[in-house]
Structure formats: C-alpha cells, structure tokens
Protein backbone atom coordinates (compact mmCIF):
# COMPACT_ATOMS: atom_id res chain seq x y z
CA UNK A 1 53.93 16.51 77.97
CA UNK A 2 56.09 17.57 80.65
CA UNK A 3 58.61 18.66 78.05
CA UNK A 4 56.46 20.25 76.01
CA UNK A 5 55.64 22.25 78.92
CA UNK A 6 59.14 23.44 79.76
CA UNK A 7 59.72 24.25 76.21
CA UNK A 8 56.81 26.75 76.10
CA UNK A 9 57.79 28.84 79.62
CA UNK A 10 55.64 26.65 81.89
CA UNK A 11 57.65 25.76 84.73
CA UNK A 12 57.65 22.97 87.31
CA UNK A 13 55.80 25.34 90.62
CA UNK A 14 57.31 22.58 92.71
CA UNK A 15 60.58 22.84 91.62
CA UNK A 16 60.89 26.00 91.99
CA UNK A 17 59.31 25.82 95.39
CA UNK A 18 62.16 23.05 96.28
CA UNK A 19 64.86 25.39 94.99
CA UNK A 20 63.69 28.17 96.79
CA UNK A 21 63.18 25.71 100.19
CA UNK A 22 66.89 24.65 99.58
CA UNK A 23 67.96 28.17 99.21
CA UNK A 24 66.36 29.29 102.40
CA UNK A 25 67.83 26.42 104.57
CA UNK A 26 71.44 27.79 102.55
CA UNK A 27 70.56 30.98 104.38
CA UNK A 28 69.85 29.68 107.89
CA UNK A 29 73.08 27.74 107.46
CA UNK A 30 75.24 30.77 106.95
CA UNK A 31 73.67 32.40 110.15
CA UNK A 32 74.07 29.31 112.16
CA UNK A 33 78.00 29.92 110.91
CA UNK A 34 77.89 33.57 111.54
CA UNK A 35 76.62 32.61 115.08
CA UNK A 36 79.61 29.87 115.69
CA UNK A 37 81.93 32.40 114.64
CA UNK A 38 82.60 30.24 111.10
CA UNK A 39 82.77 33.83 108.86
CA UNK A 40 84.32 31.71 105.96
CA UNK A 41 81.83 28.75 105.95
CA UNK A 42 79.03 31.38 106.23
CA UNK A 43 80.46 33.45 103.51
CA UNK A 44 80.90 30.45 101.54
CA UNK A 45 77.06 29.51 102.15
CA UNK A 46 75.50 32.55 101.35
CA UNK A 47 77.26 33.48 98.27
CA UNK A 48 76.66 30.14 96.76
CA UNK A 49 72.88 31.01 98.22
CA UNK A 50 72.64 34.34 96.25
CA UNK A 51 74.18 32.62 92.93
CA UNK A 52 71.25 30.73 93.21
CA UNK A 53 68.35 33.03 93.99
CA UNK A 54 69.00 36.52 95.02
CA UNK A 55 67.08 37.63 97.86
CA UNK A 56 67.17 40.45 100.16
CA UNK A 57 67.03 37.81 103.34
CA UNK A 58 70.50 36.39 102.15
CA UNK A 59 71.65 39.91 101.09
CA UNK A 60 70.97 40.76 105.01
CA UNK A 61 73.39 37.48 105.95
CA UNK A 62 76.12 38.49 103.09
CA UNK A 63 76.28 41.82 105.02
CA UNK A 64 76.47 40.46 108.58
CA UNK A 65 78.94 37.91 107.55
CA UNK A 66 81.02 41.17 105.84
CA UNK A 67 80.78 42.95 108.53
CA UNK A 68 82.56 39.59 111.32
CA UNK A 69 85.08 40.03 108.39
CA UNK A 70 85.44 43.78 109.21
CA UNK A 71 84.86 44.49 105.49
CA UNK A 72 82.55 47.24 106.56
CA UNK A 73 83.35 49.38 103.43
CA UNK A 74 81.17 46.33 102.00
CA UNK A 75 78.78 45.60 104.48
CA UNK A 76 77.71 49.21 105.14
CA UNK A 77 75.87 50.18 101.35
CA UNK A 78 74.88 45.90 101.37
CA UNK A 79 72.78 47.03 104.53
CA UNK A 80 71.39 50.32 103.80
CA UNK A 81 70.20 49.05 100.06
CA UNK A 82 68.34 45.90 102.15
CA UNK A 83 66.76 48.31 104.87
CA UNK A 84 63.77 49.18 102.83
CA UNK A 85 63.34 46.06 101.10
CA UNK A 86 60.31 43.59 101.50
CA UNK A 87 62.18 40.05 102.62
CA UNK A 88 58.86 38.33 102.57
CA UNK A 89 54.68 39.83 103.33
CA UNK A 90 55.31 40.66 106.68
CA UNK A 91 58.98 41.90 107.35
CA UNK A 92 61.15 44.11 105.75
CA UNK A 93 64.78 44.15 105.39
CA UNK A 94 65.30 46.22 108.63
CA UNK A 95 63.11 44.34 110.94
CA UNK A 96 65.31 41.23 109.76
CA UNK A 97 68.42 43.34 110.57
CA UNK A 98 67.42 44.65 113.92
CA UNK A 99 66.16 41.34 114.56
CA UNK A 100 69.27 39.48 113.71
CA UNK A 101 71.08 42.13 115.85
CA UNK A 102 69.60 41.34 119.05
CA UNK A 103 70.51 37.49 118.09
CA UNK A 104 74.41 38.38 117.59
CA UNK A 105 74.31 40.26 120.93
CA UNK A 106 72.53 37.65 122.37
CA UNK A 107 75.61 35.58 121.66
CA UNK A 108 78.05 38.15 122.49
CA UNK A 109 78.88 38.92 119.28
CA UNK A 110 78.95 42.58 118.38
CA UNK A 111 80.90 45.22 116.12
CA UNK A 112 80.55 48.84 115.93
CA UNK A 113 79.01 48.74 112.45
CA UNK A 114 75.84 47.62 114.64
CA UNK A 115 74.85 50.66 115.95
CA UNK A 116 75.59 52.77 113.33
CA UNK A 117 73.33 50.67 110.72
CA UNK A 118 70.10 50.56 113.12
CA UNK A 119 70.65 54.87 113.60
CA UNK A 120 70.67 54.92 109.58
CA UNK A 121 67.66 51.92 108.98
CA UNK A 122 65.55 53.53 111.40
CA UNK A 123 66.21 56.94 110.26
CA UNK A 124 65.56 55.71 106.58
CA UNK A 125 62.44 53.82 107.54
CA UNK A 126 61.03 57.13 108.87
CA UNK A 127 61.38 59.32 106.34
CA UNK A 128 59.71 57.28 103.67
C-alpha cells in the first residue's frame, strides 16, 4: 500500500518533515562554523544543505559564509535577492540577516560588506 502510494504522488509527510529537520540542523551547523571561523566546513555544510532543499534561511548562511571568504562579488546579489524573502511565518530574510549580524559582531567577527547590506535591506524593505 505504501508503494502504491508513492507511485501515485502521495508522499511520506514524515519524511519529508525528517528531511527538512535534517536540513535545518545542516544549516545551524554551517553557522556554528561561520561562528568558529571554519569558512570551508561551513561552506561545505550549506551547499550540501541547499542541494538538498533550497531555502532562503541557508541562502542567508551561503552568503555570510561568502562574504568570511571575501567573495563579496557573490555574497552581495545572494543577500539582496534573500532580503525580501519569507524564511518561515514570522521572519523574513532581512530580519534573519540583521539578526545574524548582531551574532557575528557579538563574536567579533565583522567585514565591511555588513554595513553596506543592512543600508540596502532596510532601504529595500521600505520601499515595498
């Protein structure tokens, strides 16, 4: 029966809820890297994340993890397409960003890229 129901389009809800469990823990992962200074690892995490299940909350990580690489040519558009983008029912991609921001200061980790992104998120949250 269970076959049968994978061959018609049903799908397994707890599966899927599993996979998207496992994907979310990926994410946290590649932050806690990000946060030890492990840019490679939390590369390494996310992307394999995103294979997975894009998201905007691991597009926001990809971007922050560009950005410790000083691939800001990358990072910047990754950011600014995220800014406006529902991560989940209460937070966008910007309140994840600024959010995450304070975090990396927190932990004295900072680049120029940081400022400039919450000037252009805010700016692009306003006019809409």
């Amino acid at each position: 029966a269970k076959i049968e129901k994978f061959a018609i389009g049903q799908f397994n809800n707890r599966a899927i809820d599993d996979r998207n469990a496992l994907v979310h823990e990926i994410g946290s992962l590649a932050f806690r890297f990000l946060l030890n200074q492990d840019y490679g690892k939390a590369l390494d995490a996310v992307d394999s994340a995103l294979a997975t299940l894009p998201s905007t909350l691991l597009n926001v990580y990809r971007a922050h993890t560009l950005m410790f690489l000083d691939r800001v040519d990358e990072a910047r558009p990754l950011y600014m397409r995220c800014c406006n983008d529902k991560v989940d029912a209460t937070r966008t991609g910007e309140t994840v960003i600024l959010g995450d921001f304070a975090a990396l200061r927190k932990a004295e980790l900072t680049r120029p890229l940081m400022e400039e992104i919450e000037k252009l998120c805010g700016a692009g949250s306003r006019s809409v």
